[in-house]
N, C-alpha and C. Protein backbone atom coordinates (compact mmCIF):
# COMPACT_ATOMS: atom_id res chain seq x y z
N UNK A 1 32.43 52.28 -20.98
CA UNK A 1 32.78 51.12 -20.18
C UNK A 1 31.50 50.37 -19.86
N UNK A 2 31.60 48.91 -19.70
CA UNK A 2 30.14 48.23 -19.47
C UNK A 2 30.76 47.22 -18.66
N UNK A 3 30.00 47.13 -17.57
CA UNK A 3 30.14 46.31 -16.20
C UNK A 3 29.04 45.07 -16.34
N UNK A 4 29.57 44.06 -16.52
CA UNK A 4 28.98 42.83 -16.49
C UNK A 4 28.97 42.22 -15.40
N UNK A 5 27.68 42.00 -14.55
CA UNK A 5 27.25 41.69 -13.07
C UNK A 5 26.80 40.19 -13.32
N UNK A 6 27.01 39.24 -12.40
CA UNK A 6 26.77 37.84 -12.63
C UNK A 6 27.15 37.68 -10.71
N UNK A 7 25.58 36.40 -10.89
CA UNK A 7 25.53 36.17 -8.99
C UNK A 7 25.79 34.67 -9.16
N UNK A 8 26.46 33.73 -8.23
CA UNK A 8 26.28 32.93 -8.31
C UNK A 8 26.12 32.33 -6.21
N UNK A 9 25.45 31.28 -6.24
CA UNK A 9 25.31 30.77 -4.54
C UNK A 9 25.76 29.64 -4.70
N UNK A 10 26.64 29.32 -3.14
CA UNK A 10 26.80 27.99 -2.87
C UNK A 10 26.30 27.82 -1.77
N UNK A 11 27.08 26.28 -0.79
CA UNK A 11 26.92 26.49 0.31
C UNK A 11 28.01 26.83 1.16
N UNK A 12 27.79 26.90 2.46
CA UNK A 12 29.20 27.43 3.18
C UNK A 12 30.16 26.71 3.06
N UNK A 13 29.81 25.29 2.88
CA UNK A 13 30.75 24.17 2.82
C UNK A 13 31.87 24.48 1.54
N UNK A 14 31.08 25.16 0.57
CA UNK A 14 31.57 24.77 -0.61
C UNK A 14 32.10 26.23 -0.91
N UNK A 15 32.32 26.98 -0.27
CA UNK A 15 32.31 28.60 -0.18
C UNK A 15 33.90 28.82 -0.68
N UNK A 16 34.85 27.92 0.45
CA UNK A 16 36.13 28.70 -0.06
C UNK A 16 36.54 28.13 -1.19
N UNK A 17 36.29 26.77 -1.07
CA UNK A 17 36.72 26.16 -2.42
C UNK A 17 36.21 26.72 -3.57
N UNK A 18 34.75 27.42 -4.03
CA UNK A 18 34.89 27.96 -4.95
C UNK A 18 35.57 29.57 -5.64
N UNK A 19 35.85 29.94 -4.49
CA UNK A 19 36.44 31.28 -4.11
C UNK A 19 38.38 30.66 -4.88
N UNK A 20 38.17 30.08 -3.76
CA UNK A 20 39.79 29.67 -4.77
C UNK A 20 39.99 28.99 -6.18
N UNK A 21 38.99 28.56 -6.55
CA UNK A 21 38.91 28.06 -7.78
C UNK A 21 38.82 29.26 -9.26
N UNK A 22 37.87 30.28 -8.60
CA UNK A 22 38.11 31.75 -9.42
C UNK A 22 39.01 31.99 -9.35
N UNK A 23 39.79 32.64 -8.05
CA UNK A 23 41.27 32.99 -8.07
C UNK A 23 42.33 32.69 -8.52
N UNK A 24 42.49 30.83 -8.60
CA UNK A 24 43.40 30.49 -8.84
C UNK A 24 43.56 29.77 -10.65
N UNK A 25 41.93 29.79 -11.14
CA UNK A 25 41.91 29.07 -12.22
C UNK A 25 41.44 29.69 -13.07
N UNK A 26 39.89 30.37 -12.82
CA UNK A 26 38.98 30.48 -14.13
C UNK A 26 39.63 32.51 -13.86
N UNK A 27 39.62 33.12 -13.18
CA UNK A 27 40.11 34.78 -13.23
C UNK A 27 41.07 34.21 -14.52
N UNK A 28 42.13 33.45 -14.08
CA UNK A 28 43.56 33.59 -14.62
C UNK A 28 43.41 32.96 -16.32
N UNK A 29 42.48 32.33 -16.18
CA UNK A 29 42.02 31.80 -17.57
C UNK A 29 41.53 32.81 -18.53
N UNK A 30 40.64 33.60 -18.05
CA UNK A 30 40.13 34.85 -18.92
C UNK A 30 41.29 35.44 -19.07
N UNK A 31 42.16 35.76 -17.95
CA UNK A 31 43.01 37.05 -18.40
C UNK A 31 44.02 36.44 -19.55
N UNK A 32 44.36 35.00 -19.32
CA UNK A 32 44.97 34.73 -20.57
C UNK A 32 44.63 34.83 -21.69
N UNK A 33 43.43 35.02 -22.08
CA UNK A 33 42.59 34.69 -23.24
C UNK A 33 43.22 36.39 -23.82
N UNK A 34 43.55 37.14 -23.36
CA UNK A 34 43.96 38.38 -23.62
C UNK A 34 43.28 39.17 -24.62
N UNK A 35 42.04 39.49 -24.06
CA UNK A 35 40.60 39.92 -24.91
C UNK A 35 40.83 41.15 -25.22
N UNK A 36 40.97 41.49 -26.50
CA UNK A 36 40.88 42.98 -26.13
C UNK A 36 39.58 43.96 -25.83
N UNK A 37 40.05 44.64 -24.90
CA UNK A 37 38.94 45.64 -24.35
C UNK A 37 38.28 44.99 -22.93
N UNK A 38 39.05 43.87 -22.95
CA UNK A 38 38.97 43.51 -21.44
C UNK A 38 39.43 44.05 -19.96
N UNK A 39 39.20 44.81 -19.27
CA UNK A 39 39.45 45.67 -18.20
C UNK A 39 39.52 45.17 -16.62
N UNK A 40 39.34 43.96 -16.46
CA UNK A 40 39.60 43.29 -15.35
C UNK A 40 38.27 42.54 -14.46
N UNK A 41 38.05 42.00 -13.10
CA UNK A 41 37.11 41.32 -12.72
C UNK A 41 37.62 42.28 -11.03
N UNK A 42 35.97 42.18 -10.70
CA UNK A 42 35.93 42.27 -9.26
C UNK A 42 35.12 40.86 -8.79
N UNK A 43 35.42 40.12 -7.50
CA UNK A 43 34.87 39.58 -6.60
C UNK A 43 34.14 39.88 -5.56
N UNK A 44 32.78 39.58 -5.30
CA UNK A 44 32.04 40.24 -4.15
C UNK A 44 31.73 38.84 -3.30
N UNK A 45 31.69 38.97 -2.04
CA UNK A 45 31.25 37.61 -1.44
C UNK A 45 30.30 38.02 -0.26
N UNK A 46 29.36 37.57 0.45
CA UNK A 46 28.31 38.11 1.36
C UNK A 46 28.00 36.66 1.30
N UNK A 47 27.52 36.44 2.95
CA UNK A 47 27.42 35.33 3.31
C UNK A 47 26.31 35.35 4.21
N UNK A 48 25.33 34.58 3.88
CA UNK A 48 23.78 34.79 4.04
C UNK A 48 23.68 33.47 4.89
N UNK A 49 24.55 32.86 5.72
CA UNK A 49 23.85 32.22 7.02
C UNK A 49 23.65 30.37 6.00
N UNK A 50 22.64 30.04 5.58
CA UNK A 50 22.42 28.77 5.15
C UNK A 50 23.25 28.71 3.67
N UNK A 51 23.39 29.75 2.78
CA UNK A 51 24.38 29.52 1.96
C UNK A 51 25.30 31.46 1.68
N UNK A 52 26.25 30.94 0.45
CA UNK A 52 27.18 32.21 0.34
C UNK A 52 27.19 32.75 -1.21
N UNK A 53 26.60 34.17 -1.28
CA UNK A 53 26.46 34.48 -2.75
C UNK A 53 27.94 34.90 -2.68
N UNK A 54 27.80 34.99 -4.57
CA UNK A 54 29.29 35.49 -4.76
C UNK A 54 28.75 36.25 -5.95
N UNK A 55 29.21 37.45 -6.18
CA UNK A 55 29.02 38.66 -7.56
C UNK A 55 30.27 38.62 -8.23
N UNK A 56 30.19 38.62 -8.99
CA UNK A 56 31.28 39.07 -10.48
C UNK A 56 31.08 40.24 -10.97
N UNK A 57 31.99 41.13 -10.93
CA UNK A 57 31.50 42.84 -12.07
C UNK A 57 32.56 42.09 -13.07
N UNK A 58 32.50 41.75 -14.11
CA UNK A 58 33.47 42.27 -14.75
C UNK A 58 33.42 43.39 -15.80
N UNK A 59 34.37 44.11 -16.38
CA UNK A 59 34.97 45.46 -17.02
C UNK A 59 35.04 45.31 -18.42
N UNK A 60 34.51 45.69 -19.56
CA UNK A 60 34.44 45.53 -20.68
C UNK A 60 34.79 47.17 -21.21
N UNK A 61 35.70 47.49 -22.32
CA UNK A 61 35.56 48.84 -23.21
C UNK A 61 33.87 49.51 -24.01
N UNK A 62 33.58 47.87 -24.19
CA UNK A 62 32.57 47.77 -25.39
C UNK A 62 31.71 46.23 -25.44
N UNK A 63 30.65 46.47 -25.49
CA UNK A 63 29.33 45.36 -25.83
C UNK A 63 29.92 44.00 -26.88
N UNK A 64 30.82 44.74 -28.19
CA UNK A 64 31.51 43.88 -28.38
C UNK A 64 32.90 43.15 -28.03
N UNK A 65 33.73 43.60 -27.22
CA UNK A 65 34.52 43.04 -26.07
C UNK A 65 33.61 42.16 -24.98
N UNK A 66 32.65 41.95 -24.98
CA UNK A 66 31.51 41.19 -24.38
C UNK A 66 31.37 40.33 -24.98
N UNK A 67 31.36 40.12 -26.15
CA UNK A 67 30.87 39.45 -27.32
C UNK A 67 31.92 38.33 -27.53
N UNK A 68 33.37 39.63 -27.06
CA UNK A 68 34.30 38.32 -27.57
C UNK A 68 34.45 37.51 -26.27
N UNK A 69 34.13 37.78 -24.83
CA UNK A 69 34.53 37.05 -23.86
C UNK A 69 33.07 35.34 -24.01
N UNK A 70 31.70 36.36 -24.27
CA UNK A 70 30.81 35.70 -24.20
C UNK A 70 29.72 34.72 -25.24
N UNK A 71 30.51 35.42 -26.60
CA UNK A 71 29.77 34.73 -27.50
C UNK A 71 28.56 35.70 -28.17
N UNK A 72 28.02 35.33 -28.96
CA UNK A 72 27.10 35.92 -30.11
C UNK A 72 25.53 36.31 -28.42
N UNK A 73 25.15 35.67 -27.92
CA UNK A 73 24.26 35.60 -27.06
C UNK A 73 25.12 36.26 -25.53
N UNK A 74 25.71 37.37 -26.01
CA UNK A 74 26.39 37.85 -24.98
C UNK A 74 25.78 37.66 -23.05
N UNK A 75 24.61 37.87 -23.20
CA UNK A 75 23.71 37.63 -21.96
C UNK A 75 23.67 36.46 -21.26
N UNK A 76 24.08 35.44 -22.04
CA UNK A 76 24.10 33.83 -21.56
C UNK A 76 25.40 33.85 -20.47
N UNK A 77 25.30 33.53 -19.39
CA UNK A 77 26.25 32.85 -18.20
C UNK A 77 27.90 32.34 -18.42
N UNK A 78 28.61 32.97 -18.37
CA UNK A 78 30.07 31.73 -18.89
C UNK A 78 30.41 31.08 -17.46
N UNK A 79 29.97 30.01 -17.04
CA UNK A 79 30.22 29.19 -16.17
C UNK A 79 30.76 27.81 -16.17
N UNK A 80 32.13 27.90 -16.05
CA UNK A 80 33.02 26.20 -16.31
C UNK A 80 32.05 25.04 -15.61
N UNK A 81 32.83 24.19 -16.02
CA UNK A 81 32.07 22.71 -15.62
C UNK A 81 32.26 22.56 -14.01
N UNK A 82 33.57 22.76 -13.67
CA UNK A 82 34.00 22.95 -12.49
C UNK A 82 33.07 23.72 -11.22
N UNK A 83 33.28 24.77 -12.04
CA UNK A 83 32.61 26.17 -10.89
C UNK A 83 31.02 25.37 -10.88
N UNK A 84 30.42 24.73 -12.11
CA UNK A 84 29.11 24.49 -11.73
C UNK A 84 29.14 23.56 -10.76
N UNK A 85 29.93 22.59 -10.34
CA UNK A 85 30.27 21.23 -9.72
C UNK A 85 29.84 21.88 -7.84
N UNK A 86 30.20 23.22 -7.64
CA UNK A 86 30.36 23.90 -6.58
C UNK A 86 28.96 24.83 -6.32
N UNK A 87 28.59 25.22 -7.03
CA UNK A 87 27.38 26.34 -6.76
C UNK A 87 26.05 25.54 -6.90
N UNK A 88 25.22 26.17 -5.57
CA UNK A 88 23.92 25.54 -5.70
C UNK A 88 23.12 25.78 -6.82
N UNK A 89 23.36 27.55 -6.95
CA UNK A 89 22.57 27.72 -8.12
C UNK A 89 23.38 28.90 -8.62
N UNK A 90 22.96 29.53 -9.88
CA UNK A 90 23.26 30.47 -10.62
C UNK A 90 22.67 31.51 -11.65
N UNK A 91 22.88 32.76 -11.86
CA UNK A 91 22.41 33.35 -12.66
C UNK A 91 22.68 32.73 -14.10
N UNK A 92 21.09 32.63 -15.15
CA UNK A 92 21.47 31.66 -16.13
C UNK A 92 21.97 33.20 -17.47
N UNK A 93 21.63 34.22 -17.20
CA UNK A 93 21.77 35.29 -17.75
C UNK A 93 22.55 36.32 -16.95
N UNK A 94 24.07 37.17 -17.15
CA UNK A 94 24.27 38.25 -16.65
C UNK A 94 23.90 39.63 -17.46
N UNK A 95 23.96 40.67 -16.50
CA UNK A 95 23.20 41.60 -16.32
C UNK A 95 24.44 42.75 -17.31
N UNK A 96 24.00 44.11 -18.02
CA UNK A 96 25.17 45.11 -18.27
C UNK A 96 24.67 45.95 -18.06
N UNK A 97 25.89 46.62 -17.91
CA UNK A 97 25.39 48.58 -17.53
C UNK A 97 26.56 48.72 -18.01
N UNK A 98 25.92 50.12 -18.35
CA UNK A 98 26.89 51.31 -19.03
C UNK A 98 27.42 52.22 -18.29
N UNK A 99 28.68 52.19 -17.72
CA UNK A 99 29.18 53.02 -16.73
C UNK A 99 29.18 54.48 -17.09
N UNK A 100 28.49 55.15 -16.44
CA UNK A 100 28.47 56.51 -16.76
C UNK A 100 29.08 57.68 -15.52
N UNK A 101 29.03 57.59 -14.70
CA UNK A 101 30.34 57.99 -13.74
C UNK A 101 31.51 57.44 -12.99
N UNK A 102 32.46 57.39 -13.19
CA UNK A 102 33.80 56.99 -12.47
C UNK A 102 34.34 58.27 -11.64
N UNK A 103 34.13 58.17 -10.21
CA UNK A 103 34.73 59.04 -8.99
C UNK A 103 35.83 58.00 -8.19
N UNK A 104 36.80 58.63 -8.43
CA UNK A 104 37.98 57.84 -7.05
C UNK A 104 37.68 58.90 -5.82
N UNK A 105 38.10 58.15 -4.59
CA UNK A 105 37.95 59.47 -3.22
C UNK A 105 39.35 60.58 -3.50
């Protein structure tokens, strides 16, 4: 399994609106794309006072299930025109790891 980490910041102003714009548009867009070896997205949000980061894990089988969400340059950012319209700034590269323990409580 490989966890693809991606940060992006706005400002507070612009916080829920981009929060609902994942939820309601670009999540639902990937999952249509019906990738295989695609395993789902987490949302992280922490709110740092002058602006609000937001994290993405998303869930891959395989580097190439990465490949198919992200392209030949798997490391490069997939960020709509939209979502950029909203965030101050962004990671121009996300990050992978290779999940090597899974514990539920």
């Amino acid at each position: 399994m490989i966890g693809r980490v991606w940060h992006g910041w706005t400002s507070p102003a612009n916080a829920d609106a981009y929060e609902a714009l994942l939820k309601s548009e670009i999540f639902q867009g990937i999952q249509d794309r019906q990738i295989t070896g695609y395993r789902g997205i987490h949302l992280l949000r922490r709110d740092l006072g002058d602006e609000v980061e937001f994290v993405t894990i998303m869930w891959f089988e395989s580097i190439d299930a990465v490949r198919t969400f992200a392209g030949e340059d798997y490391e490069a950012a997939v960020v709509p025109p939209r979502a950029r319209e909203l965030l101050a700034r962004f990671d121009a590269r996300s990050q992978h790891y290779e999940v090597k323990v899974e514990m539920d409580a």
